[in-house]
Protein backbone atom coordinates (compact mmCIF):
# COMPACT_ATOMS: atom_id res chain seq x y z
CA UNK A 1 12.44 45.94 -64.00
CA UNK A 2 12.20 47.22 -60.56
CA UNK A 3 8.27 47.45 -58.80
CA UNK A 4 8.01 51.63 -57.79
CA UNK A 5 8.45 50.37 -54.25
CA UNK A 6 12.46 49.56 -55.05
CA UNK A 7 12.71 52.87 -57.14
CA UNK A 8 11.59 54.67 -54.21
CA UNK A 9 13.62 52.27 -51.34
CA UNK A 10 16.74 51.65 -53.66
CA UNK A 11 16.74 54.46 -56.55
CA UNK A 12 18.79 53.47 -59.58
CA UNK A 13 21.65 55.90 -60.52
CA UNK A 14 23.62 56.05 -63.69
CA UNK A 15 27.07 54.25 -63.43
CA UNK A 16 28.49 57.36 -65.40
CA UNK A 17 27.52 60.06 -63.63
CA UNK A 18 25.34 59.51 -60.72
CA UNK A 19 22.46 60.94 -61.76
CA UNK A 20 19.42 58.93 -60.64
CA UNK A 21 17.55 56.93 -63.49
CA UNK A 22 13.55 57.61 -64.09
CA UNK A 23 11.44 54.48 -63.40
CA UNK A 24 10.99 54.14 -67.00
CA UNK A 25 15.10 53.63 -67.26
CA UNK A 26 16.01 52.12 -64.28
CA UNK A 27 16.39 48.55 -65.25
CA UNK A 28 19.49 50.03 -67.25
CA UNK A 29 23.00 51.13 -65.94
CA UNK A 30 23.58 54.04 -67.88
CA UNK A 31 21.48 57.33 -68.03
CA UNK A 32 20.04 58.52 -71.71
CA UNK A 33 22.50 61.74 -71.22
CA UNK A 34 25.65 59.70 -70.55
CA UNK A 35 24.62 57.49 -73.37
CA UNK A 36 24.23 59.85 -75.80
CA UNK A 37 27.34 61.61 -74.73
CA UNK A 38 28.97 58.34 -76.71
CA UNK A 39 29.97 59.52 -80.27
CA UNK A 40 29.45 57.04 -83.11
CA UNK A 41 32.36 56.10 -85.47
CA UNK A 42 30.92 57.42 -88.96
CA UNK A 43 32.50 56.19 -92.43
CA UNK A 44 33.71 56.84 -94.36
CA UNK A 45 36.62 54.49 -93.13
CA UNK A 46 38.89 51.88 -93.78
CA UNK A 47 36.63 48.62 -95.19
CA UNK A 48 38.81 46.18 -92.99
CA UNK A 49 39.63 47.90 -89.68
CA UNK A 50 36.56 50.47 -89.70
CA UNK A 51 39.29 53.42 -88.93
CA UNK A 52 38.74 56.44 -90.45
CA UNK A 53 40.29 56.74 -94.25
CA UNK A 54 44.05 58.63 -94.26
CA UNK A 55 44.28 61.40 -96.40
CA UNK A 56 46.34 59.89 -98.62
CA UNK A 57 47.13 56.28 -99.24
CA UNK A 58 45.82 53.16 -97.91
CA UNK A 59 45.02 51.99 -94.28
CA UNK A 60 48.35 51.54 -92.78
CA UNK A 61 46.90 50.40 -89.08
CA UNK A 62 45.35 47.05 -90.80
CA UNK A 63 48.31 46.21 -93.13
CA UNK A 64 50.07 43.91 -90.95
CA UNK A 65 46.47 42.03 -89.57
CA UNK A 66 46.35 38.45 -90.20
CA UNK A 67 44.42 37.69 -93.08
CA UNK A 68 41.69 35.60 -90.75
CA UNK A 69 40.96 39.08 -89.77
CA UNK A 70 38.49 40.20 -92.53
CA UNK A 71 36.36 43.11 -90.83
CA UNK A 72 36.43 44.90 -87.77
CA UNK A 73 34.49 48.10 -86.49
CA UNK A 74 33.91 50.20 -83.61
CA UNK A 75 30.64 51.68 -82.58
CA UNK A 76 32.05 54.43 -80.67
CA UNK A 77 34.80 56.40 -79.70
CA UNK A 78 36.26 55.46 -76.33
CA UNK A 79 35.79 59.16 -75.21
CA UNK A 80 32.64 60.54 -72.95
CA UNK A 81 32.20 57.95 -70.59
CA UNK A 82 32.10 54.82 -73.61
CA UNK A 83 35.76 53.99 -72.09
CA UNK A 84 34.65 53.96 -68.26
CA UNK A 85 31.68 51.26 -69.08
CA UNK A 86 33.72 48.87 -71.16
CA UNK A 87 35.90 48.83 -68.26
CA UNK A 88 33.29 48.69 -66.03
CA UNK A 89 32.08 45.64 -67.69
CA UNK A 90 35.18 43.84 -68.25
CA UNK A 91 36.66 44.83 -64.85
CA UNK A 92 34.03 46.13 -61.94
CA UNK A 93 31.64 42.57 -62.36
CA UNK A 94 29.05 45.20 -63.89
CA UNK A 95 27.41 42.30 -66.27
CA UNK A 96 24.36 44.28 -66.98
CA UNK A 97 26.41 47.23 -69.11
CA UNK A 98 26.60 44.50 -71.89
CA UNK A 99 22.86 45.77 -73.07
CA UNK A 100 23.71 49.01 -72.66
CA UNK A 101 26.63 48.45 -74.56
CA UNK A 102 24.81 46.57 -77.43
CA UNK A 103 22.04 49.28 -77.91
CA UNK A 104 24.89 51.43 -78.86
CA UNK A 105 26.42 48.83 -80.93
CA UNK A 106 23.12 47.90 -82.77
CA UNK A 107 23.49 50.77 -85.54
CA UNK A 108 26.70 49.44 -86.42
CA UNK A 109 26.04 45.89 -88.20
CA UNK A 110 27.77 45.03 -91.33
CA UNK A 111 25.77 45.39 -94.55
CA UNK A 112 25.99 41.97 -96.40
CA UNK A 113 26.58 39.73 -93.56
CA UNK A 114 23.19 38.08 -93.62
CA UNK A 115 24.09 34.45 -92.39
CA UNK A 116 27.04 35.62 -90.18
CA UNK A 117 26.85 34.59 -86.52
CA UNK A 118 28.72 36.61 -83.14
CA UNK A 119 31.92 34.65 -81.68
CA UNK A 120 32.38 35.78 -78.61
CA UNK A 121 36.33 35.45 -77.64
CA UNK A 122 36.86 32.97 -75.01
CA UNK A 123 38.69 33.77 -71.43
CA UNK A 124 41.33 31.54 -70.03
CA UNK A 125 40.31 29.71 -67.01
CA UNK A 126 42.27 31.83 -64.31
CA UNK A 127 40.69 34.95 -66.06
CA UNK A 128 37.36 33.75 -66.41
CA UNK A 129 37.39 33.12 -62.33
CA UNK A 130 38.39 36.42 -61.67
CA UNK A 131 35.92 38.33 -63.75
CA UNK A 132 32.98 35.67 -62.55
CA UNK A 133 31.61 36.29 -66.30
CA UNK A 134 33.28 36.48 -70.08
CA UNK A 135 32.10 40.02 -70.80
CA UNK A 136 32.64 39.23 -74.84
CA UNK A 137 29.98 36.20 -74.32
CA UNK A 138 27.85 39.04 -72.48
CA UNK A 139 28.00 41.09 -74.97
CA UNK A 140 27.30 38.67 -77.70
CA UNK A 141 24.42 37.52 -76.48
CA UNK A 142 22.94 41.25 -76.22
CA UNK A 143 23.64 41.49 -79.17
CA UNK A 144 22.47 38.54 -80.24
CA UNK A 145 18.58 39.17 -78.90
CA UNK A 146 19.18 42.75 -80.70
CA UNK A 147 20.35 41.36 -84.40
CA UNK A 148 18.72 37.91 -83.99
CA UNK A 149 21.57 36.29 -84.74
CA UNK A 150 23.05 33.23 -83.47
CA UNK A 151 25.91 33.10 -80.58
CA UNK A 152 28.42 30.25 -81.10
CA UNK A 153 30.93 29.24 -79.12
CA UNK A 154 33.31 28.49 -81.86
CA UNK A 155 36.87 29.42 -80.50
CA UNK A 156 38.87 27.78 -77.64
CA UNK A 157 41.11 29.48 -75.28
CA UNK A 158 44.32 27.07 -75.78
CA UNK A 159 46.75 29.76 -73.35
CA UNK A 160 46.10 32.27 -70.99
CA UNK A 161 47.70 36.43 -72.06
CA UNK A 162 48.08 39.15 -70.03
CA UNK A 163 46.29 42.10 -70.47
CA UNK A 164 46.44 43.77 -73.96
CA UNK A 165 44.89 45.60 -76.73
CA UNK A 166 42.03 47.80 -75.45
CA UNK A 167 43.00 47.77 -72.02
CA UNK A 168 46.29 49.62 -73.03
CA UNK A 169 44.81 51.30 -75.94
CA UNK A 170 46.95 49.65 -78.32
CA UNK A 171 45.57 48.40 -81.85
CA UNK A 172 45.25 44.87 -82.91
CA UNK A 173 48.04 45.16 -84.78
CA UNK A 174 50.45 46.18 -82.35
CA UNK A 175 49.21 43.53 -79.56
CA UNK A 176 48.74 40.84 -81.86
CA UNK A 177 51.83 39.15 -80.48
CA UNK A 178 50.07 38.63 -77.00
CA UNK A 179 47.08 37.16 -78.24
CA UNK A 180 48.21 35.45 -81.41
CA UNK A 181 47.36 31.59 -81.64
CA UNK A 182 45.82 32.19 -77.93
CA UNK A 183 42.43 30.64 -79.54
CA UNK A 184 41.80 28.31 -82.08
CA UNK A 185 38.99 27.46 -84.21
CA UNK A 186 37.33 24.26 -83.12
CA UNK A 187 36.42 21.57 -85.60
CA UNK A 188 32.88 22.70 -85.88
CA UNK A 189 34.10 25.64 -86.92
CA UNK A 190 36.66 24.27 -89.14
CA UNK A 191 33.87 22.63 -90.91
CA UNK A 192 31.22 25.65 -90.94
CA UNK A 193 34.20 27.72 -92.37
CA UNK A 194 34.72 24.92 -95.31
């Protein structure tokens, strides 16, 4: 946390909006305002893909998932500003967004899950230069001192992909082909999973 002498010489603003952050903030990136601005994905939903239930009939947006991929969920809409910082930590080397990120992730963990541990998805080497970080190993590990849970490095990056999925706003399903067999579970995890 920044001494009063930095607040005063070097004032922390919000990433979002640019309004400057009290002392008692300003060891974060985004303002209380812009944060709450981010609206929380509430069930009821889908059990698997954590989108909200159609009207009639089952989940079609998970159907064609691989079966490996047992639960997902979102914590918030990508609307009112939520978008801008995930891009700002994947893209703009803002590293520190990745606790701001997790504080609004921490309401969503999965009931039942008790001895589960975070997998953060590896970057290929060429990507991992560019960013200078892996923002899902960031974010993990915020996580991780929020849930007390575990971060393991269990998945290896066997190809680079292009840019997919989120960045496009495209489902899992319908990017799957970029990223499918791009990782692989090592044998550690081969045997934890047995």
């Amino acid at each position: 946390m920044p001494n009063a002498l930095e607040q005063l010489l070097l004032p922390a603003e919000c990433l979002l909006c640019r309004a400057l952050l009290s002392f008692a903030d300003a060891d974060r990136t985004v303002c209380p305002v812009c944060r709450h601005r981010w609206r929380p994905v509430l069930p009821p939903w889908c059990e698997r893909c954590g989108q909200p239930e159609p009207l009639f009939g089952g989940c079609r947006l998970c159907t064609d998932w691989p079966a490996t991929l047992r639960r997902v969920r979102s914590a918030v809409w990508l609307e009112g500003g939520a978008r801008e910082a995930v891009h700002a930590l994947k893209y703009a080397g803002r590293a520190r967004l990745a606790d701001d990120l997790a504080a609004a992730m921490s309401g969503a963990m999965l009931r039942g899950w008790d001895d589960a541990v975070l997998v953060p998805v590896p970057l290929g080497p060429a990507r991992l230069r560019q960013r200078g970080y892996n923002q899902s190993e960031r974010l993990a590990q915020a996580l991780g001192r929020r849930w007390k849970r575990s971060v393991v490095d269990l998945l290896v990056r066997v190809r680079d992909t292009h840019a997919n999925g989120v960045d496009t706003g495209r489902s899992p399903g319908e990017c799957g082909g970029g990223v499918r067999n791009a990782e692989r579970r090592t044998r550690n995890a081969e045997r934890k999973a047995g």
